[in-house]
PDB file of N, CA and C in Angstrom:
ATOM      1  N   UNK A   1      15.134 -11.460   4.411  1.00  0.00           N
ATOM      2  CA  UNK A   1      14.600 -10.127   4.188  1.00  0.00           C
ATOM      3  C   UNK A   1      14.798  -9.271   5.439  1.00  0.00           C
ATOM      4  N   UNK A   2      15.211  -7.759   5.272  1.00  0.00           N
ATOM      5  CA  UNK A   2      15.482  -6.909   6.458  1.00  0.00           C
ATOM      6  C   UNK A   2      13.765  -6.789   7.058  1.00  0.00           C
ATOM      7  N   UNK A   3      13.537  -7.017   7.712  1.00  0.00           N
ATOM      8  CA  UNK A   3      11.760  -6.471   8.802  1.00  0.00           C
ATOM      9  C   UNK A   3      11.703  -5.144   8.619  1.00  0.00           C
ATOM     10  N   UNK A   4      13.133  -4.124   8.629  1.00  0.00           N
ATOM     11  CA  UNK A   4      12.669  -2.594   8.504  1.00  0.00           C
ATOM     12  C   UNK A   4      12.048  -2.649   6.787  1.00  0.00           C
ATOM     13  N   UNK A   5      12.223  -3.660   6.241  1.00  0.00           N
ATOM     14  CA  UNK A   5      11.773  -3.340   4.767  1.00  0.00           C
ATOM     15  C   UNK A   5      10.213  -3.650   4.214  1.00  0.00           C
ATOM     16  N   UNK A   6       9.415  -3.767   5.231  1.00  0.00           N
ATOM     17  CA  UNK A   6       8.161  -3.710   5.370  1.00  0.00           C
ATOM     18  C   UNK A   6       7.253  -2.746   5.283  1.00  0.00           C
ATOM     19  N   UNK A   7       6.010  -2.668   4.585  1.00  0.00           N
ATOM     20  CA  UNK A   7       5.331  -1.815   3.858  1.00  0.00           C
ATOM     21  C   UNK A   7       5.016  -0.869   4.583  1.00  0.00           C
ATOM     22  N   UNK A   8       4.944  -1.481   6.089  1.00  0.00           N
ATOM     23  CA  UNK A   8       4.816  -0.106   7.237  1.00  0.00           C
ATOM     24  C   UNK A   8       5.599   0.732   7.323  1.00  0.00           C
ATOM     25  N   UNK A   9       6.987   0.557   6.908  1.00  0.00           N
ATOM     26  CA  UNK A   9       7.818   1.745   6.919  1.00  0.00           C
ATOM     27  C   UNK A   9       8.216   2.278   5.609  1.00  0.00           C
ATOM     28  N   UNK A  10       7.250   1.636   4.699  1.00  0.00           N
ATOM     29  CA  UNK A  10       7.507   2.029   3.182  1.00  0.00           C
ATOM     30  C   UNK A  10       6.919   3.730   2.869  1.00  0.00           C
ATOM     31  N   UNK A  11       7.498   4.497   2.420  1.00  0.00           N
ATOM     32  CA  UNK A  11       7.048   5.821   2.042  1.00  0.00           C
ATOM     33  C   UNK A  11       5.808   5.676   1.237  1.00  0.00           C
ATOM     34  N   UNK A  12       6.116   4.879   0.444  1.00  0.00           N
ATOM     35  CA  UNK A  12       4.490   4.844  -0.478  1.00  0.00           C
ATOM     36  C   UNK A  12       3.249   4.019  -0.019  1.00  0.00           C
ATOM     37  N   UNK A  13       3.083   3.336   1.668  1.00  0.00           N
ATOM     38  CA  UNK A  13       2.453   3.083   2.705  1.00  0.00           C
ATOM     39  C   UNK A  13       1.530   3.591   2.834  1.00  0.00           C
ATOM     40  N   UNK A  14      -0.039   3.593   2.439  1.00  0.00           N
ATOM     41  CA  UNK A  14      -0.560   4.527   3.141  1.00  0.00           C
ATOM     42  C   UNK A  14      -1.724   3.693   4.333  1.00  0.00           C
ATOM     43  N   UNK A  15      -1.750   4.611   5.732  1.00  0.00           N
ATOM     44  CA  UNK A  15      -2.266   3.909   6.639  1.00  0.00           C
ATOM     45  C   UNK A  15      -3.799   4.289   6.164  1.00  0.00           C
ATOM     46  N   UNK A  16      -4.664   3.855   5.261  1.00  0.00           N
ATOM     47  CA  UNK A  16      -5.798   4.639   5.186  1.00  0.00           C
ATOM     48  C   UNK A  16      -6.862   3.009   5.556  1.00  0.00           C
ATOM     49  N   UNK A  17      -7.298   3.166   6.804  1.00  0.00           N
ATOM     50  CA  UNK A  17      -8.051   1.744   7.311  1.00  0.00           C
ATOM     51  C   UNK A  17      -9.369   1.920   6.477  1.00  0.00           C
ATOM     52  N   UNK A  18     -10.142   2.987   6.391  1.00  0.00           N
ATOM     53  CA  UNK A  18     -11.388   2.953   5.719  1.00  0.00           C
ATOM     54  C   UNK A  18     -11.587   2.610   4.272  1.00  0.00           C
ATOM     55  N   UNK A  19     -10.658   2.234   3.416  1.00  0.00           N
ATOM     56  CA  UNK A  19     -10.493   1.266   2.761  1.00  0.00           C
ATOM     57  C   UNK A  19      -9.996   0.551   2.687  1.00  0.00           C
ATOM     58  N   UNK A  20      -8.884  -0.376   3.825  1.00  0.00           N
ATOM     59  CA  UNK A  20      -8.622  -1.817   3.820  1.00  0.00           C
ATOM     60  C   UNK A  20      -9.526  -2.864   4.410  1.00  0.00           C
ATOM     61  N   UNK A  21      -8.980  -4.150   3.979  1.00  0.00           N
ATOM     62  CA  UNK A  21      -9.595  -5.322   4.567  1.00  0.00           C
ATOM     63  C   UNK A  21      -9.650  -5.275   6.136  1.00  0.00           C
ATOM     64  N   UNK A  22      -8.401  -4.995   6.531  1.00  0.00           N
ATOM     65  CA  UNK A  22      -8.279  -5.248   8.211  1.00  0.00           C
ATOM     66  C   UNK A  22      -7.615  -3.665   8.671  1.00  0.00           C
ATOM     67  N   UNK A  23      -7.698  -3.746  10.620  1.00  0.00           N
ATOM     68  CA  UNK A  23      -6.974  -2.365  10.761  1.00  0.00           C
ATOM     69  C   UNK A  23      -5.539  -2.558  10.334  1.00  0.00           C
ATOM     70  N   UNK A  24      -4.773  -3.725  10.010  1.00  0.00           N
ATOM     71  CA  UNK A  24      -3.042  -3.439  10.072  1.00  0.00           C
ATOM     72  C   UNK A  24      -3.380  -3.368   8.967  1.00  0.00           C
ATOM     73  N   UNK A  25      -4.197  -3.455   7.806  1.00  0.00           N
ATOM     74  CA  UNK A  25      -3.836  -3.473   6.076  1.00  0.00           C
ATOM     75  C   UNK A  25      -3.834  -1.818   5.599  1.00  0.00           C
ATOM     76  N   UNK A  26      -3.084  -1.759   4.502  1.00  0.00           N
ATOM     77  CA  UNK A  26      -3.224  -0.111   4.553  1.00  0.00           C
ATOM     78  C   UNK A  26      -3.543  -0.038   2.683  1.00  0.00           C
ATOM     79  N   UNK A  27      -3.236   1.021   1.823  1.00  0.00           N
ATOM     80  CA  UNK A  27      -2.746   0.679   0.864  1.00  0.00           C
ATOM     81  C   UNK A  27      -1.412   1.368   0.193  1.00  0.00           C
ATOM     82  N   UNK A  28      -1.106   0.472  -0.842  1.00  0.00           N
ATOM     83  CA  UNK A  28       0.273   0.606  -1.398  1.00  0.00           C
ATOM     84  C   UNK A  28       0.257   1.927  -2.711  1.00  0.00           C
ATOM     85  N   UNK A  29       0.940   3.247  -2.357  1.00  0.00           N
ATOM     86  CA  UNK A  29       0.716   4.080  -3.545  1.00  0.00           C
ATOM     87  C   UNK A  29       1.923   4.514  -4.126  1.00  0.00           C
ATOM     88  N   UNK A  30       2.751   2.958  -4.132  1.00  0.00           N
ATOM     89  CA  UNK A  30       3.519   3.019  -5.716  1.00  0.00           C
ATOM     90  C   UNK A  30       3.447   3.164  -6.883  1.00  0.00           C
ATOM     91  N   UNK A  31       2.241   2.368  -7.243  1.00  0.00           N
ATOM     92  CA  UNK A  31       1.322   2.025  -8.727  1.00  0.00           C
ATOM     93  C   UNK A  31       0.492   2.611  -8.862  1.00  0.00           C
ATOM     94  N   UNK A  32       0.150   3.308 -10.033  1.00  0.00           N
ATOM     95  CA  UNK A  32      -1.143   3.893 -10.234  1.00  0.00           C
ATOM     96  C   UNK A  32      -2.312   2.979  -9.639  1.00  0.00           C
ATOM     97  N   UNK A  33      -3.388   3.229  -9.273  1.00  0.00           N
ATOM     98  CA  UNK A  33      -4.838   2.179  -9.267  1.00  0.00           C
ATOM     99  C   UNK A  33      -5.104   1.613 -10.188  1.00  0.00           C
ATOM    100  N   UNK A  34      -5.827   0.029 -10.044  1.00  0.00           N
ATOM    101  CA  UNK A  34      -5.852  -0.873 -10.717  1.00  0.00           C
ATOM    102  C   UNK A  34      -7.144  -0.280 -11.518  1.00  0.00           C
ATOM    103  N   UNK A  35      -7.055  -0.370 -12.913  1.00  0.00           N
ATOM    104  CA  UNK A  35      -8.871   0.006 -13.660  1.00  0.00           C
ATOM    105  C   UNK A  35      -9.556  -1.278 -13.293  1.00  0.00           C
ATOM    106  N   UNK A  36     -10.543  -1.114 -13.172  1.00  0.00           N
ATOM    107  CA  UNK A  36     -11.889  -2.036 -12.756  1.00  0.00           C
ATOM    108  C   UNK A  36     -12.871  -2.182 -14.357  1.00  0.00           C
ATOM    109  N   UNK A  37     -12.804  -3.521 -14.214  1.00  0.00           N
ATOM    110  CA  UNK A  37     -13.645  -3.888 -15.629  1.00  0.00           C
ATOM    111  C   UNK A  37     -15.300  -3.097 -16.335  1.00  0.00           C
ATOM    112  N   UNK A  38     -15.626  -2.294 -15.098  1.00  0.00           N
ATOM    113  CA  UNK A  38     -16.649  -1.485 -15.851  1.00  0.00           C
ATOM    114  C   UNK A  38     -16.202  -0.301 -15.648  1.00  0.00           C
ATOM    115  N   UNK A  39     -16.334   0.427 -16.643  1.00  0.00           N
ATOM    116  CA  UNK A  39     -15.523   2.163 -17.126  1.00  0.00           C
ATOM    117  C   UNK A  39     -16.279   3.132 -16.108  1.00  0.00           C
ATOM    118  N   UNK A  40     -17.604   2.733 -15.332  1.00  0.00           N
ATOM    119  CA  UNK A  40     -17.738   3.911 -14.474  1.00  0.00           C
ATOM    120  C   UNK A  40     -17.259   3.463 -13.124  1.00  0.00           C
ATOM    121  N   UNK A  41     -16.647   2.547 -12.950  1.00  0.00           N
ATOM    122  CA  UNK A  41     -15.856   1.979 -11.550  1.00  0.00           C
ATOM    123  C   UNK A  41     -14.804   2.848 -11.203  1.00  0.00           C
ATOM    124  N   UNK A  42     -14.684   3.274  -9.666  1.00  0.00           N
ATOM    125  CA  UNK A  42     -13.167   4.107  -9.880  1.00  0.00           C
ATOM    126  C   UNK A  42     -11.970   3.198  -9.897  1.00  0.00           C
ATOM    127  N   UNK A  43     -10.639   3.537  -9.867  1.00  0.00           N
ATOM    128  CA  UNK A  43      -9.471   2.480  -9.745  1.00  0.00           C
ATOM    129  C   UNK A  43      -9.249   2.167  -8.513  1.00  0.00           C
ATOM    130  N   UNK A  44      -8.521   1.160  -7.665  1.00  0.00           N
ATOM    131  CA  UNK A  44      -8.373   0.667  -6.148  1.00  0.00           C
ATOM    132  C   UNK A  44      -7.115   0.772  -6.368  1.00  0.00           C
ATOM    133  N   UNK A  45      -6.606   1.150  -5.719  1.00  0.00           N
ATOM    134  CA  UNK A  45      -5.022   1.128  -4.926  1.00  0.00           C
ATOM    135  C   UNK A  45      -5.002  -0.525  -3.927  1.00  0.00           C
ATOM    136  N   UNK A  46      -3.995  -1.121  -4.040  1.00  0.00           N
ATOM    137  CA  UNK A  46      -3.977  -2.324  -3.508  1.00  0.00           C
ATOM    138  C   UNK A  46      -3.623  -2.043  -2.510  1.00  0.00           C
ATOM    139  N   UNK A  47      -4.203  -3.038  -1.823  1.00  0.00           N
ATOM    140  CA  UNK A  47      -4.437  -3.133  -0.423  1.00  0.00           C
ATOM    141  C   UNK A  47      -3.557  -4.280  -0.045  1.00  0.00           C
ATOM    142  N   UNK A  48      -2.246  -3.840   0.820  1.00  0.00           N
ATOM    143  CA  UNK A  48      -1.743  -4.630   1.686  1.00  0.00           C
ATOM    144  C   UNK A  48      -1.321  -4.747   2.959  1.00  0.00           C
ATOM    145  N   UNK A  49      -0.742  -5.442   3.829  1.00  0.00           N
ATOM    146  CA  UNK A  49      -0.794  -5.677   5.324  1.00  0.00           C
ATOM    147  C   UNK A  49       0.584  -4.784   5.172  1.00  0.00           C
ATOM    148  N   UNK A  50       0.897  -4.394   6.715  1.00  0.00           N
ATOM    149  CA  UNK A  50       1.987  -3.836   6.885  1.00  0.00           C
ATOM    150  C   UNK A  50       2.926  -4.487   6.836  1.00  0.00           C
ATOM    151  N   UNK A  51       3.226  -5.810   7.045  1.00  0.00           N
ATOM    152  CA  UNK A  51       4.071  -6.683   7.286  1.00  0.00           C
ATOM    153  C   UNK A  51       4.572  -7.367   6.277  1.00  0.00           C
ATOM    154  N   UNK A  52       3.706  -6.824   5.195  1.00  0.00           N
ATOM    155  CA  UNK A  52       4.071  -6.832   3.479  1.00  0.00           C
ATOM    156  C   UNK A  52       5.321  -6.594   2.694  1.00  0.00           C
ATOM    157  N   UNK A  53       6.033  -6.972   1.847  1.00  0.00           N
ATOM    158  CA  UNK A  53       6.759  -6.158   1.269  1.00  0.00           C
ATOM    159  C   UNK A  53       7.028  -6.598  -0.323  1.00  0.00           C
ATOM    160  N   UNK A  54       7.681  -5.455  -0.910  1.00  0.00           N
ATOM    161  CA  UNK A  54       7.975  -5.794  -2.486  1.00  0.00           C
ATOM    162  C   UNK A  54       9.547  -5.445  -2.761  1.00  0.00           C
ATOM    163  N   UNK A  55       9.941  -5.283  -4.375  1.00  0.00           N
ATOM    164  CA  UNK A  55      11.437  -4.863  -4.264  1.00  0.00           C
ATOM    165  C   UNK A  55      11.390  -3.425  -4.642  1.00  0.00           C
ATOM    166  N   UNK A  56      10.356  -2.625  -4.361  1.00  0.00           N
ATOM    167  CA  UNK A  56       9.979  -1.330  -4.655  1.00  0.00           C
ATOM    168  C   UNK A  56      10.058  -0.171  -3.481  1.00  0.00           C
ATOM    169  N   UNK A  57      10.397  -0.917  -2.073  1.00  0.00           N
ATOM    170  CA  UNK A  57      10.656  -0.690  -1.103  1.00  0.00           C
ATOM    171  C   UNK A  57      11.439   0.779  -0.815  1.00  0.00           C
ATOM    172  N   UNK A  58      10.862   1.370  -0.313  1.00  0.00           N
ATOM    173  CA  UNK A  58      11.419   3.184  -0.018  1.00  0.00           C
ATOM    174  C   UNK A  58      11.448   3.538   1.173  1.00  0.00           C
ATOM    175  N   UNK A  59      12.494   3.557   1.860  1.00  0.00           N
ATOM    176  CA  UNK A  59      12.709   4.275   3.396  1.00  0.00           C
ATOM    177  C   UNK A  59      11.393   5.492   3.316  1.00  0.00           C
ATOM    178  N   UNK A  60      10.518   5.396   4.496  1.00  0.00           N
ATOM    179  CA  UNK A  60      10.048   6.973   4.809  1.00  0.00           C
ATOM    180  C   UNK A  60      11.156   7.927   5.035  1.00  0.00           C
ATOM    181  N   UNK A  61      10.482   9.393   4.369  1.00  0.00           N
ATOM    182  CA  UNK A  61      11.494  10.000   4.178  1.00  0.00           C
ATOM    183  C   UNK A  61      11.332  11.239   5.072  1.00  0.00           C
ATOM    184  N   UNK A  62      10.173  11.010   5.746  1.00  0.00           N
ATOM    185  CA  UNK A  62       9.600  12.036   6.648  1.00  0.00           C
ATOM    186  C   UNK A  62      10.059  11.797   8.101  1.00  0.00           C
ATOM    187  N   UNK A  63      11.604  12.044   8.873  1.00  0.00           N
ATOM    188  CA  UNK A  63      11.919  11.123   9.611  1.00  0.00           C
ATOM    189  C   UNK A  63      12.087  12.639  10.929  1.00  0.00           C
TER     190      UNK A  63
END
């Protein structure tokens, strides 16, 4: 796997710490948010490490 292809440099990356697990985890806003099994729950955006990656992978484009 290329290392530049890691979620940290993924466009759909977002560094937002006040809802991840840890400071390097961010979340991923490829996918809509996941629904949560009770209907007044909001949806979560998944939460992954920077060092993460998928085959959904998008150069930042803000360079």
């Amino acid at each position: 796997m290329n290392k530049s292809a890691t979620c940290s440099a993924c466009v759909f990356f977002d560094e937002h710490s006040r809802n991840a697990a840890a400071p390097s985890d961010g979340l991923c806003r490829y996918n809509p948010p996941v629904s949560q099994p009770n209907e007044t729950s909001h949806g979560l955006w998944p939460v992954v490490t920077q060092a993460d990656w998928c085959g959904h992978f998008t150069a930042d484009r803000s360079a």
